[in-house]
Structure formats: C-alpha cells, structure tokens
PDB file of N, CA and C in Angstrom:
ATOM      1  N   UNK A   1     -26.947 -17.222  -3.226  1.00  0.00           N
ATOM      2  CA  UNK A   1     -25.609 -17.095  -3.766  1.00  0.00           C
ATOM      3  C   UNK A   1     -25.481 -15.753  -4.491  1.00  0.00           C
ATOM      4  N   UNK A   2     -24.269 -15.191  -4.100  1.00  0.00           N
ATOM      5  CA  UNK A   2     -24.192 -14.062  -4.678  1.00  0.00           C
ATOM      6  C   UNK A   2     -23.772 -13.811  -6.188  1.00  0.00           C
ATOM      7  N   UNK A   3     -24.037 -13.190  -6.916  1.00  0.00           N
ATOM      8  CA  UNK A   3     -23.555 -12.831  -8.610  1.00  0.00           C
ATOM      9  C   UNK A   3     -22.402 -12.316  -8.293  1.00  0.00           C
ATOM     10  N   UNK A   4     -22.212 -11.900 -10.037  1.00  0.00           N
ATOM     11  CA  UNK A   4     -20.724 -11.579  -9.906  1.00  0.00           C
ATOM     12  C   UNK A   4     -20.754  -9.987  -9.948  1.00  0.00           C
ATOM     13  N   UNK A   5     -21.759  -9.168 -10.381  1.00  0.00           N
ATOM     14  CA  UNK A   5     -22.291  -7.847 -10.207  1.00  0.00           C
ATOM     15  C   UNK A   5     -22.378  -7.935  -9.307  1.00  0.00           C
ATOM     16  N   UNK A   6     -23.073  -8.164  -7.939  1.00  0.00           N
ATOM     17  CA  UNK A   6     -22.892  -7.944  -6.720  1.00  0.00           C
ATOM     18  C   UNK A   6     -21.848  -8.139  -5.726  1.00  0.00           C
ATOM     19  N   UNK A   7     -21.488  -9.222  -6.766  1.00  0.00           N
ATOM     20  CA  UNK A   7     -19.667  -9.430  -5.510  1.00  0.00           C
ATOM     21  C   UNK A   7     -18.766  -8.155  -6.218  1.00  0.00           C
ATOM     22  N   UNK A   8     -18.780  -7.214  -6.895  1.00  0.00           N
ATOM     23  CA  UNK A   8     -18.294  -6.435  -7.480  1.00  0.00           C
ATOM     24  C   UNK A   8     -18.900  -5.080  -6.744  1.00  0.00           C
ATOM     25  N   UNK A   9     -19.910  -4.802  -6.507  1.00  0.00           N
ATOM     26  CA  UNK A   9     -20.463  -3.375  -6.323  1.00  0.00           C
ATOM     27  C   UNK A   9     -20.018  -4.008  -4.481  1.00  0.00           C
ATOM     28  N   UNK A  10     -20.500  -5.214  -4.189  1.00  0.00           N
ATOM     29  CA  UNK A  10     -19.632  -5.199  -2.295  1.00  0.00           C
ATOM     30  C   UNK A  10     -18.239  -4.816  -2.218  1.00  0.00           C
ATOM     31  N   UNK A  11     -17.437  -5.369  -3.134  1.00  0.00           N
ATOM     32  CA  UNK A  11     -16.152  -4.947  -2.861  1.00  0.00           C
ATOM     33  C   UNK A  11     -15.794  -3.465  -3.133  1.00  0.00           C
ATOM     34  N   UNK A  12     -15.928  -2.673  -4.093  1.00  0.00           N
ATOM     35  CA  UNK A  12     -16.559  -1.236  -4.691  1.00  0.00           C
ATOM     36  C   UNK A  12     -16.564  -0.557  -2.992  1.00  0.00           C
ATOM     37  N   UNK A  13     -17.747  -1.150  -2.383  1.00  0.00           N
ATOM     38  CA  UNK A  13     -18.559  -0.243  -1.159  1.00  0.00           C
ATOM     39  C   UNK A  13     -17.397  -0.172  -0.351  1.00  0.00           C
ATOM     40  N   UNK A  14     -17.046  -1.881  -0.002  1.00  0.00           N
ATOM     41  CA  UNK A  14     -16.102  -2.024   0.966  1.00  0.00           C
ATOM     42  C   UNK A  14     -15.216  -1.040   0.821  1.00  0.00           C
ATOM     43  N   UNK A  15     -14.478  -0.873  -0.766  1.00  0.00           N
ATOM     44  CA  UNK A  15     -13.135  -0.458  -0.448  1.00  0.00           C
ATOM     45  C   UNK A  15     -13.147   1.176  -0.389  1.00  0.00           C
ATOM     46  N   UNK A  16     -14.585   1.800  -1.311  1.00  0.00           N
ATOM     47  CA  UNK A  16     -14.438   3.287  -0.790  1.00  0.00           C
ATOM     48  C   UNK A  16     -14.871   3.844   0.623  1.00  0.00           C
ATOM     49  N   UNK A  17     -15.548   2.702   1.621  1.00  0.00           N
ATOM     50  CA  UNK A  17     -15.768   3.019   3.281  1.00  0.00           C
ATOM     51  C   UNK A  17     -14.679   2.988   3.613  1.00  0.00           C
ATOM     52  N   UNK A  18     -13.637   2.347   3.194  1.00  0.00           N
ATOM     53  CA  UNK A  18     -12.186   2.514   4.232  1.00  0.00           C
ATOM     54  C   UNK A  18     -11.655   3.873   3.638  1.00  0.00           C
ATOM     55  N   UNK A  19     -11.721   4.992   3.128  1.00  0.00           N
ATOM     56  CA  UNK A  19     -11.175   5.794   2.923  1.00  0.00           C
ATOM     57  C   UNK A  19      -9.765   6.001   2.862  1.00  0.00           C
ATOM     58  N   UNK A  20      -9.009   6.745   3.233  1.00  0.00           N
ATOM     59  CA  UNK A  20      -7.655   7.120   3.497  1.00  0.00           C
ATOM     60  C   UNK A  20      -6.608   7.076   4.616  1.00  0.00           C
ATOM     61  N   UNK A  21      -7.154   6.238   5.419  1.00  0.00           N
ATOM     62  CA  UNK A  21      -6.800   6.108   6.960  1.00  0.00           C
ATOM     63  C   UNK A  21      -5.360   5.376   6.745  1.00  0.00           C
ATOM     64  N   UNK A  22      -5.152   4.433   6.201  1.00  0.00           N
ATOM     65  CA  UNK A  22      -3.569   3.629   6.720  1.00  0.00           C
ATOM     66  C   UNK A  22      -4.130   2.683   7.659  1.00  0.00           C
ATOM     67  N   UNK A  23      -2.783   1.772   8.325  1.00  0.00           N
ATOM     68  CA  UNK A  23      -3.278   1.124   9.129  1.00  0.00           C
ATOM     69  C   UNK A  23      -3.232   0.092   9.127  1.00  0.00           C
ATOM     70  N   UNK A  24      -2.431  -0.682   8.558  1.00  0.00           N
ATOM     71  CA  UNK A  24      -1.841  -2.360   8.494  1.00  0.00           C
ATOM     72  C   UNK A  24      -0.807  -2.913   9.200  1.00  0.00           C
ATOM     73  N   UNK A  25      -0.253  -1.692  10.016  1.00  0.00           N
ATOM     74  CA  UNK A  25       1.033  -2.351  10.825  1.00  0.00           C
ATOM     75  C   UNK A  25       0.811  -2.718  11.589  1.00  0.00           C
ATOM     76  N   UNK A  26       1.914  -3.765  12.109  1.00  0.00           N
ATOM     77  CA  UNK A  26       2.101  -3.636  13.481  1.00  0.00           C
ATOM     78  C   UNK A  26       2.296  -3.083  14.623  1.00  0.00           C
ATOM     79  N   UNK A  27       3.069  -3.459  16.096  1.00  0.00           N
ATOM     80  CA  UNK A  27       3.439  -1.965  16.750  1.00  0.00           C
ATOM     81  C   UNK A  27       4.673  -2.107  15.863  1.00  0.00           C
ATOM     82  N   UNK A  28       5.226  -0.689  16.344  1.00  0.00           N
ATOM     83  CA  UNK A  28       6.906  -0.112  15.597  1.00  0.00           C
ATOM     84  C   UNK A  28       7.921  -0.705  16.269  1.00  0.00           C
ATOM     85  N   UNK A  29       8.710  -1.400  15.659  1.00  0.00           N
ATOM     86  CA  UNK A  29      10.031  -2.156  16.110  1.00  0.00           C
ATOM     87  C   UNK A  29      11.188  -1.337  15.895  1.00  0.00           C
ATOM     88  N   UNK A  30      12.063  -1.436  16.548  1.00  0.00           N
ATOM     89  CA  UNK A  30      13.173  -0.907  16.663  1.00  0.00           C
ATOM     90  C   UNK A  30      14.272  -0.909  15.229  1.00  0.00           C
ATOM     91  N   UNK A  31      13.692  -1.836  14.813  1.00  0.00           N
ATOM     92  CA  UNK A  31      14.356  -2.073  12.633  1.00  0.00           C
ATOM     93  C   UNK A  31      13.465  -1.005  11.929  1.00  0.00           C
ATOM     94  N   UNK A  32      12.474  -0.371  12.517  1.00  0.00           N
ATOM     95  CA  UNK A  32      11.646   0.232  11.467  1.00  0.00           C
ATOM     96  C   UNK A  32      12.288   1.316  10.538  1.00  0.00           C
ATOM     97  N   UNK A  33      11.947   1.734   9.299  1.00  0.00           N
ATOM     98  CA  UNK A  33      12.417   2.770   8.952  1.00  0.00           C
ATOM     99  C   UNK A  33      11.150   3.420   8.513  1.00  0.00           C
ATOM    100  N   UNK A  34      10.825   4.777   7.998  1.00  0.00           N
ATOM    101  CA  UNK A  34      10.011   5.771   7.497  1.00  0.00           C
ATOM    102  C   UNK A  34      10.671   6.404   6.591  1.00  0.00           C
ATOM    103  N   UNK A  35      10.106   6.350   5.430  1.00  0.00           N
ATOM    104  CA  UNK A  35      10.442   7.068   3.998  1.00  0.00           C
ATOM    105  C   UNK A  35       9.039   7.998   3.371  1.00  0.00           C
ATOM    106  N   UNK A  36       9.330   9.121   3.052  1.00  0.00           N
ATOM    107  CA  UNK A  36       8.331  10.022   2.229  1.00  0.00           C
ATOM    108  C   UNK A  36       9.056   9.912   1.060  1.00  0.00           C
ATOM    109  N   UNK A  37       7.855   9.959  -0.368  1.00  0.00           N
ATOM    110  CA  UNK A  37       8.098   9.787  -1.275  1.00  0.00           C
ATOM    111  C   UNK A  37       7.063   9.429  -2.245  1.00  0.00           C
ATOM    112  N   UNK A  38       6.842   9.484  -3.427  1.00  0.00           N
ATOM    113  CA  UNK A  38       6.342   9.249  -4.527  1.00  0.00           C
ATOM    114  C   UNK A  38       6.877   7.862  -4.675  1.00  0.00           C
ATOM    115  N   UNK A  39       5.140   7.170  -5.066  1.00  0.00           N
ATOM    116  CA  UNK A  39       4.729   5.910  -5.951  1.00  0.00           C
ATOM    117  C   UNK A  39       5.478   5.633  -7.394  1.00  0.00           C
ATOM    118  N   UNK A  40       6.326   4.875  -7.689  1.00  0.00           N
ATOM    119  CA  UNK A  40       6.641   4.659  -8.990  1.00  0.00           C
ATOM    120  C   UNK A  40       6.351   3.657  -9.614  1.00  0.00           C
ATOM    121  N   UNK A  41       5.939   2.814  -8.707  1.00  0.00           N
ATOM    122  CA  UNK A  41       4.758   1.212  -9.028  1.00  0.00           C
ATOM    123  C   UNK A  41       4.129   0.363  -8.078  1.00  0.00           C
ATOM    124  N   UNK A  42       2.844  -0.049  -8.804  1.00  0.00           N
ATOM    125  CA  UNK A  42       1.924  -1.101  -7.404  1.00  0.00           C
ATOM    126  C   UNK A  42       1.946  -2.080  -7.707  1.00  0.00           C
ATOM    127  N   UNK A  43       1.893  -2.774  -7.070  1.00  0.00           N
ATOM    128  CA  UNK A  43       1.872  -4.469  -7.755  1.00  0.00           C
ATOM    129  C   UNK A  43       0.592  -4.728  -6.981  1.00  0.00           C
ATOM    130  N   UNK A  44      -0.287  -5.318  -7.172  1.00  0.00           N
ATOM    131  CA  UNK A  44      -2.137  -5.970  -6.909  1.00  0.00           C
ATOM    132  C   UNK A  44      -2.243  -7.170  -7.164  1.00  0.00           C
ATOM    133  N   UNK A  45      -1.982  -8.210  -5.795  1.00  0.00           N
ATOM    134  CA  UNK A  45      -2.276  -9.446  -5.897  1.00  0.00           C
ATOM    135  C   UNK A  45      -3.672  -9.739  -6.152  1.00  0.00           C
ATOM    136  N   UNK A  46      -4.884  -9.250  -6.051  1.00  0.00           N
ATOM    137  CA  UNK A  46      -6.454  -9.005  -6.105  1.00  0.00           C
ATOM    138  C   UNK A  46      -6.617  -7.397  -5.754  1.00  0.00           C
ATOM    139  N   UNK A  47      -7.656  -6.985  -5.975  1.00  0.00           N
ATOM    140  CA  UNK A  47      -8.522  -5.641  -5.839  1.00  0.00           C
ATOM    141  C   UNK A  47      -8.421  -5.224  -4.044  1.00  0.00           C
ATOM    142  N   UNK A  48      -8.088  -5.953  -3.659  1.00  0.00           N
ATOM    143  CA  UNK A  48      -7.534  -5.615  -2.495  1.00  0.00           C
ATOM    144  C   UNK A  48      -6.734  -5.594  -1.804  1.00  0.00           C
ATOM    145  N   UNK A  49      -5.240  -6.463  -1.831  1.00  0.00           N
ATOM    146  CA  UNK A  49      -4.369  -6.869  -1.274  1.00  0.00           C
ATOM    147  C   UNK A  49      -3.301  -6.493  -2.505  1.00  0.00           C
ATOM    148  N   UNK A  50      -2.425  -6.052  -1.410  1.00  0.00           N
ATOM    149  CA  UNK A  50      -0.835  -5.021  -1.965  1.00  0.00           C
ATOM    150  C   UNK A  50       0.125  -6.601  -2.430  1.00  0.00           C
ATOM    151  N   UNK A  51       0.391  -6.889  -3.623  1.00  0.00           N
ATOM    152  CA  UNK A  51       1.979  -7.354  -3.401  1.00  0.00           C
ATOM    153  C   UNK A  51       3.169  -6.824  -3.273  1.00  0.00           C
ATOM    154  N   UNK A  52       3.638  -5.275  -3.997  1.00  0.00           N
ATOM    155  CA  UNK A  52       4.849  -4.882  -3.810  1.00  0.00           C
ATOM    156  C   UNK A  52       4.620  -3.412  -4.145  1.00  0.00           C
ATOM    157  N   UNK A  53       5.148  -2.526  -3.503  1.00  0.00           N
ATOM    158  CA  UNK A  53       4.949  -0.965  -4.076  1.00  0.00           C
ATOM    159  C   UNK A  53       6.472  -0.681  -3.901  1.00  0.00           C
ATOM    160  N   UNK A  54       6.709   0.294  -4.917  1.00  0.00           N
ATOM    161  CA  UNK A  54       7.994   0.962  -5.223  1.00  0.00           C
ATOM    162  C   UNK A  54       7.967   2.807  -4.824  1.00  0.00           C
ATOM    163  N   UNK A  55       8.567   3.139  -4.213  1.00  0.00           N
ATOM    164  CA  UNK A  55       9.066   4.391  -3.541  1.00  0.00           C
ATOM    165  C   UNK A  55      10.080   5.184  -4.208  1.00  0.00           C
ATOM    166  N   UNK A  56      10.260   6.762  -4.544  1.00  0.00           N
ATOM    167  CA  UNK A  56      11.091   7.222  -4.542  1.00  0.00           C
ATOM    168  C   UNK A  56      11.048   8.529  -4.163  1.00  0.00           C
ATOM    169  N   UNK A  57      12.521   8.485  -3.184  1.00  0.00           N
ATOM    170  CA  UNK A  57      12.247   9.986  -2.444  1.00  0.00           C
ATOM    171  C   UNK A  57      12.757  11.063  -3.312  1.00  0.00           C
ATOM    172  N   UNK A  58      12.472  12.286  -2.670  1.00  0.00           N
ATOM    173  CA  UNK A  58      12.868  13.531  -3.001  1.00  0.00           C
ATOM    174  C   UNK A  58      14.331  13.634  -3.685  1.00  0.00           C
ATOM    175  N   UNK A  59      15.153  12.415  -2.970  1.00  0.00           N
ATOM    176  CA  UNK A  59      16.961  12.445  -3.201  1.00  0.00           C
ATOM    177  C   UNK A  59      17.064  11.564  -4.711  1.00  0.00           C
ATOM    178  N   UNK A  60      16.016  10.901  -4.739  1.00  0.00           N
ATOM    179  CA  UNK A  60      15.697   9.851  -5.995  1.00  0.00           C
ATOM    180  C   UNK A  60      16.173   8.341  -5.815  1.00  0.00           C
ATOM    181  N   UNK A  61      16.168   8.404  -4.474  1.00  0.00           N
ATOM    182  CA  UNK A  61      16.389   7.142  -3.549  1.00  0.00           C
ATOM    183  C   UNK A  61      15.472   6.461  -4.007  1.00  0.00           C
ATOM    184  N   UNK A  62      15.192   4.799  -4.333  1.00  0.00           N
ATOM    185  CA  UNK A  62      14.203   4.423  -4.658  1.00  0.00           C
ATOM    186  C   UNK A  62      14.264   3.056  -3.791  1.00  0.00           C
ATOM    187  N   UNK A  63      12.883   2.657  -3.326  1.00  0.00           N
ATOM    188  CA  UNK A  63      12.270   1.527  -2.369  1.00  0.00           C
ATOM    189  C   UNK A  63      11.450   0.514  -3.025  1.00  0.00           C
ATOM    190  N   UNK A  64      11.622  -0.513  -2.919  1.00  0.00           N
ATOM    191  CA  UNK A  64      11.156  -1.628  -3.574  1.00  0.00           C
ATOM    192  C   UNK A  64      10.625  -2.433  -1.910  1.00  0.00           C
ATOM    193  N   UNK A  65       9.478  -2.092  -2.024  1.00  0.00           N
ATOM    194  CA  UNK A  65       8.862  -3.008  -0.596  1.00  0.00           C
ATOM    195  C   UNK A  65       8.129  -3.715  -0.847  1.00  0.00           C
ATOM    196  N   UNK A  66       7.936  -4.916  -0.027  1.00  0.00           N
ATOM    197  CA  UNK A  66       6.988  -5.886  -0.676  1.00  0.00           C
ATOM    198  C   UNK A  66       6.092  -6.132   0.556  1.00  0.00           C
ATOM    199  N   UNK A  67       4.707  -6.203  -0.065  1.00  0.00           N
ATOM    200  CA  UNK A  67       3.737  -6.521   1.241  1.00  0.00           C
ATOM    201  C   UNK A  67       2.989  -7.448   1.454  1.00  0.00           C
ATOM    202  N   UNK A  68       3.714  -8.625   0.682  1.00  0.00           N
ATOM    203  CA  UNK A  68       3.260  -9.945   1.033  1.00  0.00           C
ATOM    204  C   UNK A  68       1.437 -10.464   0.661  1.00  0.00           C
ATOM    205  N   UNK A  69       0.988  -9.622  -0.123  1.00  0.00           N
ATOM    206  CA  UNK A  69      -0.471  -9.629  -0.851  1.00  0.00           C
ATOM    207  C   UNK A  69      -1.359  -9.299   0.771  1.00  0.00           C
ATOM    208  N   UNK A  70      -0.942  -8.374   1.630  1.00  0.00           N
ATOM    209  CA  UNK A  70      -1.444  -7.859   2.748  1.00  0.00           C
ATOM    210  C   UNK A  70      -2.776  -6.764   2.169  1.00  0.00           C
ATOM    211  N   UNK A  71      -3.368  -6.648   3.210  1.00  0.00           N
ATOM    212  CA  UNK A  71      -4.432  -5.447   3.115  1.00  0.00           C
ATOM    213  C   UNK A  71      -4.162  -4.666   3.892  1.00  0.00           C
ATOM    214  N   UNK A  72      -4.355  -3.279   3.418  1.00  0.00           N
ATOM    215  CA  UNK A  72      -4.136  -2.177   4.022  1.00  0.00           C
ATOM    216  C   UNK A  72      -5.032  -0.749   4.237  1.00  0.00           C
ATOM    217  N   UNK A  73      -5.557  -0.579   5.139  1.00  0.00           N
ATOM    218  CA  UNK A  73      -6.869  -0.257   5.536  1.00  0.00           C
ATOM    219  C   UNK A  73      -6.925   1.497   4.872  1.00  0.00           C
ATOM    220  N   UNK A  74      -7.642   1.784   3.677  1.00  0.00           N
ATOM    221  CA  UNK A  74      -8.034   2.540   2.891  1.00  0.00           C
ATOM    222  C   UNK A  74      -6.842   2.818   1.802  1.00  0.00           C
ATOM    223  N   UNK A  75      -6.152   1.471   1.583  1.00  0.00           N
ATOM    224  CA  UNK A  75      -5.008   1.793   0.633  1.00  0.00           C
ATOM    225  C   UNK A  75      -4.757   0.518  -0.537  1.00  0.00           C
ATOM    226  N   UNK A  76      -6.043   0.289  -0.840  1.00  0.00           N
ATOM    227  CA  UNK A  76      -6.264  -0.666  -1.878  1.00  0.00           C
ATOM    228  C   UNK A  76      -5.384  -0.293  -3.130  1.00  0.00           C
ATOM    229  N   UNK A  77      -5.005  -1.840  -3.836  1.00  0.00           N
ATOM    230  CA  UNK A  77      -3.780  -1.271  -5.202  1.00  0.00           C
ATOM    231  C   UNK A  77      -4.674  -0.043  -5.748  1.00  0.00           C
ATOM    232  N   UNK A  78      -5.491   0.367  -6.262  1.00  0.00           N
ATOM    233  CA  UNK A  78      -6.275   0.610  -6.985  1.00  0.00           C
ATOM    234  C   UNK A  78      -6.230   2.514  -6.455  1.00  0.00           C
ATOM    235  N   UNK A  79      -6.616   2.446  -5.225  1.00  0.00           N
ATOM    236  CA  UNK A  79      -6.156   3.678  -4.335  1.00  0.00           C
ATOM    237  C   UNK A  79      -4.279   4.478  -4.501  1.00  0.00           C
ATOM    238  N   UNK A  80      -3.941   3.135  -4.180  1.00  0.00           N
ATOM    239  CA  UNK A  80      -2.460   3.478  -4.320  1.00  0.00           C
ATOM    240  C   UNK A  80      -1.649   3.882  -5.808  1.00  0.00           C
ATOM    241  N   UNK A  81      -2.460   3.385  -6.914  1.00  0.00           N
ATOM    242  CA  UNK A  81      -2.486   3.983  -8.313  1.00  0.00           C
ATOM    243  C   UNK A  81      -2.993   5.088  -8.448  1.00  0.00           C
ATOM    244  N   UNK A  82      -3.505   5.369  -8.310  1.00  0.00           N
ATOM    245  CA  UNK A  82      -4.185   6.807  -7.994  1.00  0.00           C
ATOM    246  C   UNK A  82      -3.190   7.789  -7.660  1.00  0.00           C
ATOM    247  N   UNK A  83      -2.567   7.627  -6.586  1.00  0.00           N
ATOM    248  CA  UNK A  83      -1.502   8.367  -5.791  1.00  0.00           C
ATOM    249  C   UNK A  83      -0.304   8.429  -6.428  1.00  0.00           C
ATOM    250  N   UNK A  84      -0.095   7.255  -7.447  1.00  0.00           N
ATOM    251  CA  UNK A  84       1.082   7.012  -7.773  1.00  0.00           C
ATOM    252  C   UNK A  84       0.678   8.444  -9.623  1.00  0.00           C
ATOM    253  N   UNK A  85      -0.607   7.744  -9.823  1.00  0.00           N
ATOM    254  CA  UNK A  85      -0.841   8.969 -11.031  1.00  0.00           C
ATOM    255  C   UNK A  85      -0.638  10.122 -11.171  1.00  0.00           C
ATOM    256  N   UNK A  86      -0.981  10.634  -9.742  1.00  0.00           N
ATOM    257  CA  UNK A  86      -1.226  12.384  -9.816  1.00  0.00           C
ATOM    258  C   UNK A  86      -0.173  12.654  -8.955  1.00  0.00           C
ATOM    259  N   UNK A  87       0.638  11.505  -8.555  1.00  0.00           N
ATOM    260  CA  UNK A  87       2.471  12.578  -8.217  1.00  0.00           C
ATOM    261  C   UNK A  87       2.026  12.801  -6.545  1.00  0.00           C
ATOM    262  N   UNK A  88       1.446  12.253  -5.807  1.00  0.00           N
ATOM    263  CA  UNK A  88       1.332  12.082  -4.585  1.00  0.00           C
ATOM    264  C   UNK A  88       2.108  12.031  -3.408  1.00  0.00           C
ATOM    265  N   UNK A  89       2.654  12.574  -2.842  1.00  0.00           N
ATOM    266  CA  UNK A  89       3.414  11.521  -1.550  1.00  0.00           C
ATOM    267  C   UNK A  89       2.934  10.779  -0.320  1.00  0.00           C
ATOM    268  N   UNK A  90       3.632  10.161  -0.216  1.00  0.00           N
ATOM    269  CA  UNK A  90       2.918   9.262   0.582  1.00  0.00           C
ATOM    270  C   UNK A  90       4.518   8.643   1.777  1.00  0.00           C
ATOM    271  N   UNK A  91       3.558   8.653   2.892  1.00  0.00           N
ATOM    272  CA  UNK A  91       4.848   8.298   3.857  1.00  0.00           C
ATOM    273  C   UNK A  91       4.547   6.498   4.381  1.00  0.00           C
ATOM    274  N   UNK A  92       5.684   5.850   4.283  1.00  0.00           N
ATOM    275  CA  UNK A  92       5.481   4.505   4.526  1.00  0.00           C
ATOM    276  C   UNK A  92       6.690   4.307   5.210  1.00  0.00           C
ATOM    277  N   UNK A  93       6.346   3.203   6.400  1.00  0.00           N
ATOM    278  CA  UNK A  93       7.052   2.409   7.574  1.00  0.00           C
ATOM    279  C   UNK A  93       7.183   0.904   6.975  1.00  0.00           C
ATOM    280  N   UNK A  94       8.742   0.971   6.750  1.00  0.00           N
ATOM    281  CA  UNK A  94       8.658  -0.814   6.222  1.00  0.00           C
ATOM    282  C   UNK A  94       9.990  -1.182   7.533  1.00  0.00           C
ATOM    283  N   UNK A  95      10.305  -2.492   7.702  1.00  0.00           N
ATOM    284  CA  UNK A  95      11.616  -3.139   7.924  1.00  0.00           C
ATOM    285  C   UNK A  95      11.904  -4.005   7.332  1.00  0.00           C
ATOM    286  N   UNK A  96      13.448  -4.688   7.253  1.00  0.00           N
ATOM    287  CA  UNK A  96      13.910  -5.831   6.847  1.00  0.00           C
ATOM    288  C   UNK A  96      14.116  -6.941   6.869  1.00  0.00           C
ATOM    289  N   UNK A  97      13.650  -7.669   6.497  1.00  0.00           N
ATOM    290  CA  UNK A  97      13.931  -9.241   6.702  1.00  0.00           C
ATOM    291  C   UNK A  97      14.695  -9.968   5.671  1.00  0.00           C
ATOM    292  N   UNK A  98      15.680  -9.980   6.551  1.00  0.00           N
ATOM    293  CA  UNK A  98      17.405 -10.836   5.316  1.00  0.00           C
ATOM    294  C   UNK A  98      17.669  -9.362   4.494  1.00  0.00           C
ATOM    295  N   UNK A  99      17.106 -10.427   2.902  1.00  0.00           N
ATOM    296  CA  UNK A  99      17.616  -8.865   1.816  1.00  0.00           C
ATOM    297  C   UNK A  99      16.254  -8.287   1.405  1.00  0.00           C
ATOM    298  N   UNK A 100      14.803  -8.895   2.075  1.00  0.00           N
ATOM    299  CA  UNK A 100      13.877  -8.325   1.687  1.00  0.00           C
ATOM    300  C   UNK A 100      13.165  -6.673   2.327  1.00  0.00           C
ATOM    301  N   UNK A 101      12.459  -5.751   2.351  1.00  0.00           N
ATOM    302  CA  UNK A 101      12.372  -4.625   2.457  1.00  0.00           C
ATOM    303  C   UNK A 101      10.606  -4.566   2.415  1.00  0.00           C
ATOM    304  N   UNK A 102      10.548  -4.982   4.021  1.00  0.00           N
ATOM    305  CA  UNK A 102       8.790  -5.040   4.108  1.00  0.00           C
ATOM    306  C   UNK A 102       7.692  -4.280   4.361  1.00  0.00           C
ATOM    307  N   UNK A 103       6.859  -4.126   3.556  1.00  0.00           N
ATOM    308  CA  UNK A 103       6.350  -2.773   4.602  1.00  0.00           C
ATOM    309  C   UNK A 103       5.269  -2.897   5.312  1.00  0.00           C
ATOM    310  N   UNK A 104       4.976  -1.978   6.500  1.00  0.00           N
ATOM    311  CA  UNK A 104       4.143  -2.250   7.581  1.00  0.00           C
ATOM    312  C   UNK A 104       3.278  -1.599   7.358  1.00  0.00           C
ATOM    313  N   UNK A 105       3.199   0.179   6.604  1.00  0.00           N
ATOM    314  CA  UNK A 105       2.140   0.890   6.813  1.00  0.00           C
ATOM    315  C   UNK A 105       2.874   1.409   5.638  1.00  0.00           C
ATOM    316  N   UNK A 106       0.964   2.079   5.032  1.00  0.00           N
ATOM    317  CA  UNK A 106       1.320   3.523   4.165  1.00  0.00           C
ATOM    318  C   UNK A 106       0.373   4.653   4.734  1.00  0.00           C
ATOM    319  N   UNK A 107       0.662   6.121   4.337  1.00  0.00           N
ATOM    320  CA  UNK A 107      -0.101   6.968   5.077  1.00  0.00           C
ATOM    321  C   UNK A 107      -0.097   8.031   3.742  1.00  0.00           C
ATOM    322  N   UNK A 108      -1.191   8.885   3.984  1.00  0.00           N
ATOM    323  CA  UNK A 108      -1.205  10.219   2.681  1.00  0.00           C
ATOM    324  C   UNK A 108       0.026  11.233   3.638  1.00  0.00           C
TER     325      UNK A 108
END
C-alpha cells in the first residue's frame, strides 16, 4: 500500500511528464469557438482535474468555461495558475451547451 508521500511525489512525476502539450478535446465541431487570452481564474476540482477557468481577451472580453473536473494533458490547475500568474496567454477551444460555455482544449 502506498503512503501518502509517495502518492504525492507519483502525482508530482505524473504531472511534470505531461509537460505543455494540451490535448483534452475532442474532434472540432462545427459550435466550436477559439479565444486567445489571459487566465483570470482556475478553479481545481483535485491536483489534477480543471473545474472552471476564466478568460480574458485582449478586447477585455471575458470567458467563464467550465470543464467539468476534466483532465487536460500538461495543463493541470496548478500549471494553469502559473500561466494565469505571470500574465500568460493561452489559446482555448470551448462550445456551448444551453447557457453553459465548455471547454475542449487549452494550448500555450
């Protein structure tokens, strides 16, 4: 059985081998949209899985997407704070469902 120091330094490994890649979507649907823009908040259902990140573009348009406590391959909350700290942009593919605003992918 594993400790709790070791279930800590696995997840650690795990999440700095996925690097910066992106990579949680699906294929691209015809609803998709793409927004560049700066992080203005992450929401972290666990150390790995996204609940909601907030967007705002260049125009000061702002995106409230929610990602359903999804994983997203080298874009852990923790990663995505990071980005959101040092004023980053970051380009993300979400669509809509009803009045919600989902997202599929984030990318550096």
């Amino acid at each position: 059985m594993m400790g709790k120091l070791e279930m800590l330094i696995l997840m650690v490994m795990i999440a700095l081998s996925l690097g910066c890649g992106g990579g949680g979507a699906e294929s691209p649907s015809a609803d998709e949209r793409t927004v560049r823009g700066r992080l203005t908040d992450v929401k972290a259902a666990s150390l790995l899985e996204v609940e909601s990140i907030t967007v705002e573009t260049e125009t000061g348009e702002s995106f409230l997407l929610e990602a359903d406590n999804r994983i997203f391959s080298g874009f852990t909350p923790s990663h995505l704070r990071e980005h959101m700290l040092q004023g980053n942009l970051v380009t993300v593919t979400f669509h809509q469902e009803g009045e919600r605003l989902v997202l599929n992918d984030v990318l550096d």
